[in-house]
Protein backbone atom coordinates (compact mmCIF):
# COMPACT_ATOMS: atom_id res chain seq x y z
CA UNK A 1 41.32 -7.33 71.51
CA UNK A 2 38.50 -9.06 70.30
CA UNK A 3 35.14 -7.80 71.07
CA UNK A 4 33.54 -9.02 73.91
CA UNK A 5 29.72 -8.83 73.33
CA UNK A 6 30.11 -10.86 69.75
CA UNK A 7 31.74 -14.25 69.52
CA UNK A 8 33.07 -15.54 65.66
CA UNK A 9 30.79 -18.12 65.51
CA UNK A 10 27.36 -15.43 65.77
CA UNK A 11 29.76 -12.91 63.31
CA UNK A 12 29.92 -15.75 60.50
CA UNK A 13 26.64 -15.86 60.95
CA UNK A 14 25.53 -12.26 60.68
CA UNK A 15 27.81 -11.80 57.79
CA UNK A 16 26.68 -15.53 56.06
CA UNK A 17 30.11 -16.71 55.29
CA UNK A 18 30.83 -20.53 54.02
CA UNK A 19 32.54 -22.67 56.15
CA UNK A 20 35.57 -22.31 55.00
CA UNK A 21 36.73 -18.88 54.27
CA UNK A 22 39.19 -16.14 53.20
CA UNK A 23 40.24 -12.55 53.84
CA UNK A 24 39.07 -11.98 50.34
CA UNK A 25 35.43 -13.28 51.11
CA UNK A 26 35.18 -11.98 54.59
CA UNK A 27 35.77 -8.51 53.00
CA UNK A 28 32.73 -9.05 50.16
CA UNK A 29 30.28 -10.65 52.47
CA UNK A 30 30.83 -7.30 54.46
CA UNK A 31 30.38 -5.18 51.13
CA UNK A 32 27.79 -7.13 49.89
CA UNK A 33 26.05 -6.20 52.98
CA UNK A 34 27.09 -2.50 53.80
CA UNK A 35 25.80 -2.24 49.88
CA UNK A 36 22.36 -3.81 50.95
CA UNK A 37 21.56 -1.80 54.24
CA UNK A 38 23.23 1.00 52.98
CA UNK A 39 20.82 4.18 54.10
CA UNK A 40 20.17 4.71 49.87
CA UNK A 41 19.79 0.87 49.23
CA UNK A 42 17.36 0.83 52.12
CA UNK A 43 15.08 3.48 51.17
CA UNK A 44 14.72 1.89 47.31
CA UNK A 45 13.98 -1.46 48.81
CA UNK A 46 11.28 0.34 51.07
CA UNK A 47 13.31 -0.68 53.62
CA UNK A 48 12.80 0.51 57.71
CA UNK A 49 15.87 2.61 58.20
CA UNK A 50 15.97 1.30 61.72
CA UNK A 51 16.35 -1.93 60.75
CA UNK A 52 18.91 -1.10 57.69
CA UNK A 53 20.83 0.82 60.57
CA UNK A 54 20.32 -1.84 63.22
CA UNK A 55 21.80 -4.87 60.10
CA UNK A 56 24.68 -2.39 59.66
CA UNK A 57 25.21 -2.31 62.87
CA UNK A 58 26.10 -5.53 63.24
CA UNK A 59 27.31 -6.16 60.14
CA UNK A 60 30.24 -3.65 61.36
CA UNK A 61 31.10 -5.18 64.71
CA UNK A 62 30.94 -8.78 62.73
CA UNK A 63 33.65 -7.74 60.47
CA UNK A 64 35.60 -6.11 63.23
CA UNK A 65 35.62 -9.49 65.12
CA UNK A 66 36.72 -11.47 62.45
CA UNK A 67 39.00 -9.16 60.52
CA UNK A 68 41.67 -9.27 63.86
CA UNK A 69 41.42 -13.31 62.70
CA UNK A 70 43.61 -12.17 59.89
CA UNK A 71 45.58 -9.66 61.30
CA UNK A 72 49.12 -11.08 61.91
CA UNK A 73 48.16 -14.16 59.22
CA UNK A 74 46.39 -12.45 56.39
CA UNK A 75 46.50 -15.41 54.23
CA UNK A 76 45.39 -18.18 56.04
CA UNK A 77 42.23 -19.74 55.57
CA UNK A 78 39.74 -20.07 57.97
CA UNK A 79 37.98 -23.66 58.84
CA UNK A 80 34.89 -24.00 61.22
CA UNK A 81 34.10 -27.45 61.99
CA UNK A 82 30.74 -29.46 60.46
CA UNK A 83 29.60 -29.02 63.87
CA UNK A 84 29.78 -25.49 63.71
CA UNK A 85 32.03 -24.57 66.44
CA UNK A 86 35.36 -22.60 65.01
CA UNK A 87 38.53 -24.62 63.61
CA UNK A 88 40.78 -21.91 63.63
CA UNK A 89 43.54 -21.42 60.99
CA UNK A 90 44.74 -23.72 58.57
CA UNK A 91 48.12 -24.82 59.99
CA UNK A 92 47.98 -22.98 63.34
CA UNK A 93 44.86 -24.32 64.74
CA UNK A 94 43.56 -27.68 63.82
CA UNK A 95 42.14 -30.70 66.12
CA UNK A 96 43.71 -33.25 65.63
CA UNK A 97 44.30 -36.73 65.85
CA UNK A 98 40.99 -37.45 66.72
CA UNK A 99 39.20 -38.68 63.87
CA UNK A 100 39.66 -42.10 62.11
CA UNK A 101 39.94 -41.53 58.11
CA UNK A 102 38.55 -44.66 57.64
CA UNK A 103 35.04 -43.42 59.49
CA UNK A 104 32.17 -42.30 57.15
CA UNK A 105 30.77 -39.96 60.08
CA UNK A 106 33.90 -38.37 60.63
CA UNK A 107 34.49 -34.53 60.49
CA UNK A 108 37.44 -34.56 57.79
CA UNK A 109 38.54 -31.27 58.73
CA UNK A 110 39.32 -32.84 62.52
CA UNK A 111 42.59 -34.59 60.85
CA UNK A 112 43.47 -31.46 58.48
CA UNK A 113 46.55 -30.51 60.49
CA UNK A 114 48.04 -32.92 57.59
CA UNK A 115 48.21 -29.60 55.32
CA UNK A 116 50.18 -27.27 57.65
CA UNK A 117 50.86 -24.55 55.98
CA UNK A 118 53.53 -23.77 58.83
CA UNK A 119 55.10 -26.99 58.99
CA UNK A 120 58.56 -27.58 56.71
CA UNK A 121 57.86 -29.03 53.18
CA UNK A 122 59.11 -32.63 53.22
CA UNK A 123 62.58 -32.35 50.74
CA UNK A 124 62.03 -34.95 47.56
CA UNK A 125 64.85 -35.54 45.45
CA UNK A 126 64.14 -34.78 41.83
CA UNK A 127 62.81 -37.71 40.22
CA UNK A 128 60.90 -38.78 37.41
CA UNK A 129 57.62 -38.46 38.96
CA UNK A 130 58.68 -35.09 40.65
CA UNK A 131 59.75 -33.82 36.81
CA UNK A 132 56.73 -35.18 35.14
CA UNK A 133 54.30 -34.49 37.66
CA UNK A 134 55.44 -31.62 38.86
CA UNK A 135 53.88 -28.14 39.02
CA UNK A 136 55.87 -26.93 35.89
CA UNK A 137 55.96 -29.68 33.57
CA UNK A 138 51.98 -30.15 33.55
CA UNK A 139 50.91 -27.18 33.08
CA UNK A 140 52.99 -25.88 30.44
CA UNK A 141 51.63 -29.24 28.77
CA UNK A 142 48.01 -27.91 29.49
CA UNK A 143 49.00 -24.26 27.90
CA UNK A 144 49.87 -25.22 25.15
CA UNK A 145 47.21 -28.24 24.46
CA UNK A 146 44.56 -25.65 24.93
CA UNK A 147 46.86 -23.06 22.68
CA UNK A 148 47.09 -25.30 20.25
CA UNK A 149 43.01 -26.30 20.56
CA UNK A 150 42.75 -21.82 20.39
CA UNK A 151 44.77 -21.87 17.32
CA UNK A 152 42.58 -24.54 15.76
CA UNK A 153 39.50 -23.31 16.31
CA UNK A 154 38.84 -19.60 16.61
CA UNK A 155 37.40 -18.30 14.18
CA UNK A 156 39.23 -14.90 13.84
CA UNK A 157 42.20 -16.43 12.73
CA UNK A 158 42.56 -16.32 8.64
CA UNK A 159 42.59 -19.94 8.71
CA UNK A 160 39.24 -20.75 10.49
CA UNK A 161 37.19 -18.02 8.74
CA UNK A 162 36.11 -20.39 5.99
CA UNK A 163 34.62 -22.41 8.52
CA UNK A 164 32.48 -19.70 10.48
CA UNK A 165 31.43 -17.20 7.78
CA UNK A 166 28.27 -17.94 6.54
CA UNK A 167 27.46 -16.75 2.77
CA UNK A 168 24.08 -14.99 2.96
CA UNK A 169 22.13 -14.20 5.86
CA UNK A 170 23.02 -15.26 9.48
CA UNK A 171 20.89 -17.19 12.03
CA UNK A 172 21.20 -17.22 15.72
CA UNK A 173 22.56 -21.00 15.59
CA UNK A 174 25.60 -19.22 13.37
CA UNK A 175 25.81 -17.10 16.12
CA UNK A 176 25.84 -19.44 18.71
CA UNK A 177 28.60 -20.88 17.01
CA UNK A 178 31.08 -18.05 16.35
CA UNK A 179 30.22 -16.95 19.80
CA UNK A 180 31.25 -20.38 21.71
CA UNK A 181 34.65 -20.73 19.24
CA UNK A 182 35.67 -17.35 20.18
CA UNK A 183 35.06 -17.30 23.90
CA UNK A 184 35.75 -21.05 25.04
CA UNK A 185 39.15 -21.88 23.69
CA UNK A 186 40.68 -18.12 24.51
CA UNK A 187 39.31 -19.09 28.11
CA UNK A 188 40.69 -22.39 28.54
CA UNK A 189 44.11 -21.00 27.42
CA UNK A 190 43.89 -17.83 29.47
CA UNK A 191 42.48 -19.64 32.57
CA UNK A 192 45.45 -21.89 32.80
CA UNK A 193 47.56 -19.72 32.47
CA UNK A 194 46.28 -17.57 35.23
CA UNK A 195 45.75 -20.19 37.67
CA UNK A 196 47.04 -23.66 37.01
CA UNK A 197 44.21 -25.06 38.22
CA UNK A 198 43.36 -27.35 35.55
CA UNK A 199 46.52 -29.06 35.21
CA UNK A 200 46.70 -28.99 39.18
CA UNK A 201 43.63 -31.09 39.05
CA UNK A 202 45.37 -33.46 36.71
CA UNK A 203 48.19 -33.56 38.57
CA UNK A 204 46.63 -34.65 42.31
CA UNK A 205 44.48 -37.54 40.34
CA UNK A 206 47.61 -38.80 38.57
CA UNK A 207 50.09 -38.56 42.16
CA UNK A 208 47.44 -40.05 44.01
CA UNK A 209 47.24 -43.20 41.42
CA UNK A 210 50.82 -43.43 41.72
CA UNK A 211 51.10 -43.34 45.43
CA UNK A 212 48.40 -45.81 45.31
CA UNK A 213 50.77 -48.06 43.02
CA UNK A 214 53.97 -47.60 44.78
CA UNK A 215 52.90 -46.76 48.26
CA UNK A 216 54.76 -43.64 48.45
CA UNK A 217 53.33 -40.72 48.52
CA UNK A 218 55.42 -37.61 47.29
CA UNK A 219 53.39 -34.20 47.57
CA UNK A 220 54.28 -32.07 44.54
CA UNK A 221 52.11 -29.10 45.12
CA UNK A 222 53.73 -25.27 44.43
CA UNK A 223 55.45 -24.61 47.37
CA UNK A 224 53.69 -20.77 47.26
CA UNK A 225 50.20 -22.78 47.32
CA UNK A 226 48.36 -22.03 49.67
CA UNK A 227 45.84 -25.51 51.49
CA UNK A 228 43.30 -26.75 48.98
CA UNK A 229 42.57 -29.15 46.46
CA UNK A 230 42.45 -28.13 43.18
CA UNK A 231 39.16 -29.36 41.93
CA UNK A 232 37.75 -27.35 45.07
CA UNK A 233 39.42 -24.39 43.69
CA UNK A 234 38.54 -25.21 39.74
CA UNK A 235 35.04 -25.58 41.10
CA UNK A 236 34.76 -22.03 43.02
CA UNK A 237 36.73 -19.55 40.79
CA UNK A 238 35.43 -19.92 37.28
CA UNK A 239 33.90 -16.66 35.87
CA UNK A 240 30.75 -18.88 35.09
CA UNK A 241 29.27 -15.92 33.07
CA UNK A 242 31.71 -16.25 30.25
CA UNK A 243 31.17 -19.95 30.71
CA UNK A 244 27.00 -19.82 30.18
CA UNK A 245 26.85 -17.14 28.05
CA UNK A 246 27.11 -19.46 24.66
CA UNK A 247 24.98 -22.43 26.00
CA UNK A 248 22.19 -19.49 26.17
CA UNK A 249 22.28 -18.40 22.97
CA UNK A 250 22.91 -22.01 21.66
CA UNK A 251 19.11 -23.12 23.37
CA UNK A 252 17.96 -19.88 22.02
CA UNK A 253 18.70 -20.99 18.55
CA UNK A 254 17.44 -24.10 19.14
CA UNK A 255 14.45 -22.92 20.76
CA UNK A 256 13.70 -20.77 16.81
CA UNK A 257 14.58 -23.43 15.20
CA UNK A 258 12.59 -26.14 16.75
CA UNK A 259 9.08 -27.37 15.32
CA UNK A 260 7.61 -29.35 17.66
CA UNK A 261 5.68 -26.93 19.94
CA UNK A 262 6.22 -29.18 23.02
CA UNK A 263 10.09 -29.21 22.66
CA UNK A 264 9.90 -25.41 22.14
CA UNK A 265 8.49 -24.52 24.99
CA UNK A 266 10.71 -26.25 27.03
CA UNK A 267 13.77 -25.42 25.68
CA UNK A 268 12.43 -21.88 25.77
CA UNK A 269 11.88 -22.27 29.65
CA UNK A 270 15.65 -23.44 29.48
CA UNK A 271 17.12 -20.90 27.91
CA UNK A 272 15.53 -18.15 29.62
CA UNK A 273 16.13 -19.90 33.28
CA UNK A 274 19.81 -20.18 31.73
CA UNK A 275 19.79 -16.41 30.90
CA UNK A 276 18.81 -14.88 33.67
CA UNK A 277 20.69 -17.35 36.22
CA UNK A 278 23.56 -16.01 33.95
CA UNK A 279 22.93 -12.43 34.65
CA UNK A 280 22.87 -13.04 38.29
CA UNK A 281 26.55 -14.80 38.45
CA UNK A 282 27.63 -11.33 37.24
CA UNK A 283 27.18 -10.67 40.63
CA UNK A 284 28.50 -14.15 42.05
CA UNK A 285 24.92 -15.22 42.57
CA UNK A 286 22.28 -17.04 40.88
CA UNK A 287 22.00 -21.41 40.68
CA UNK A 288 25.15 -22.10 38.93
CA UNK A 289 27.32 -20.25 41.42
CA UNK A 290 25.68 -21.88 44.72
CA UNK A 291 25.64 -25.19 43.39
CA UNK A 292 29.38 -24.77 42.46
CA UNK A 293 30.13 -23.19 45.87
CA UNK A 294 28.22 -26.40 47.69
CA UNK A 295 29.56 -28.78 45.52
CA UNK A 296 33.26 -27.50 46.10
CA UNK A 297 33.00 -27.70 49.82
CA UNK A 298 31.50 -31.34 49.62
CA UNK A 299 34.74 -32.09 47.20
CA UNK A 300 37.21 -30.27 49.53
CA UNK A 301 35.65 -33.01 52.43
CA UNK A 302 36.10 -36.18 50.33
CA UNK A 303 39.63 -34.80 49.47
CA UNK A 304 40.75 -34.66 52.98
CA UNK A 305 39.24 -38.46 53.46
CA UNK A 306 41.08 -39.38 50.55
CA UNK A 307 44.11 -37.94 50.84
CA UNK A 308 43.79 -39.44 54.53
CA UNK A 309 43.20 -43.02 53.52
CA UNK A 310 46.03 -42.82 51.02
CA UNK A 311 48.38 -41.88 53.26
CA UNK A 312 47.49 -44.73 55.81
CA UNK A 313 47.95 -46.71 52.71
CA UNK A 314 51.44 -45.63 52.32
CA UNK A 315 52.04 -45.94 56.14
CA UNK A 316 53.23 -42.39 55.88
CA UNK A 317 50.13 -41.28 57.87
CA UNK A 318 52.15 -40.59 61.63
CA UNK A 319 54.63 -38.28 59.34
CA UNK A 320 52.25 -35.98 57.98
CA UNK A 321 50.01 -36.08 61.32
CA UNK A 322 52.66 -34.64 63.04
């Protein structure tokens, strides 16, 4: 039973959750804050211990209300509404049929019952764009492009030594260099191959051009994906520390290299900025991380419009509405 004297809407609140939400990030928005009010946390922040003890408080019953959200569907994906008030689950829940795709003002997530995840997955016979654009085909593509881009460039590799070892002494602009061969193309190649999320990307742009074209639309997602554009996810779940580390040390070199004092400076302000905004994502903070998190959740709305118009487009809209 769901506690009476809290209602989801004040327990996203309490616990600061996004609008759209997992199990996963219901359970760290609780840790994060049972970490900050925790009695030891409290007393180095100078904290009231009443207060720490009042915020865990409710920071418990919070994550009591909405953890019995995910008990018999632990991997849906929650969806409030822009207007606040709860959506439900993704494919159990949704309001629909009330909001016209082609309206600028409308609440995309009030048509989102398009992406059941309960309802059957239409059957396609295997064609050419099924084959091609499918969730295997692409992506091995993508492997082996950014294998092959690995292969080429780091600098480990007996063949790419000549082009990163410096005779004499080094400079932090050598650094910079080896640094960004070694840890960009190993991610690319190890990132795709994790997730798919790259080629999955790829994949929606190039199936929604073709639906476009043909006015059919064919949806060739995994059928063990869960709802969710890719860009949304590309956007959200990048480890963005690997990502900025090289870019800092690249505007530090500049920064020692530069003469003009002016210039200096602010690519000194840059880098340092850069650095410490990088030390914060190790903890899924900082600038980079909630501009990325807002920035997904604006794409994930322009994808439902989208995806809405197209299928009007195709006059397959009343099929997936149902």
């Amino acid at each position: 039973m769901r506690r009476p004297d809290m209602t989801p809407e004040a327990a996203e609140e309490i616990l600061g959750l996004p609008q759209r939400y997992t199990k996963e990030e219901l359970r760290r928005a609780y840790t994060d804050m049972a970490r900050r009010y925790h009695p030891d946390a409290a007393r180095q922040q100078h904290m009231d211990p009443a207060a720490a003890q009042a915020r865990m408080v409710e920071a418990n019953k919070a994550y009591k209300v909405l953890k019995e959200e995910f008990a018999l569907m632990p991997d849906r994906i929650v969806q409030r509404s822009a207007s606040g008030i709860s959506g439900g689950f993704a494919g159990v829940d949704w309001r629909a049929g009330t909001s016209d795709p082609f309206d600028e003002s409308a609440d995309p997530w009030d048509f989102a019952n398009d992406w059941s995840t309960e309802a059957p997955p239409e059957k396609v016979p295997l064609s050419v764009r099924s084959v091609l654009l499918g969730p295997v085909v692409l992506r091995v593509l993508f492997i082996a492009l950014f294998a092959w881009l690995w292969w080429c460039n780091f600098p480990l590799l007996p063949h790419n030594m000549g082009r990163f070892m410096v005779a004499g002494e080094w400079n932090l602009m050598d650094v910079a260099r080896l640094v960004a061969a070694c840890v960009y193309p190993t991610y690319l190649v190890i990132y795709e191959a994790a997730s798919g999320y790259i080629s999955g990307f790829v994949r929606e742009m190039l199936n929604g051009i073709v639906s476009w074209i043909t006015r059919r639309y064919v949806d060739l997602r995994p059928k063990s994906s869960s709802y969710g554009c890719a860009l949304y996810k590309l956007l959200r779940e990048q480890v963005y520390v690997l990502l900025l580390a090289p870019i800092v040390l690249y505007l530090a070199a500049i920064c020692v290299n530069e003469t003009s004092m002016p210039l200096k400076i602010a690519v000194g302000v840059l880098a340092v900025a850069l650095g410490i905004d990088t030390l914060a994502a190790c903890t899924r903070g900082g600038f980079v991380n909630v501009w990325s998190s807002a920035l997904a959740e604006r794409v994930e709305d322009l994808y439902l419009l989208a995806r809405a118009r197209l299928l009007k487009h195709c006059d397959q809209w009343g099929a997936h509405a149902r």
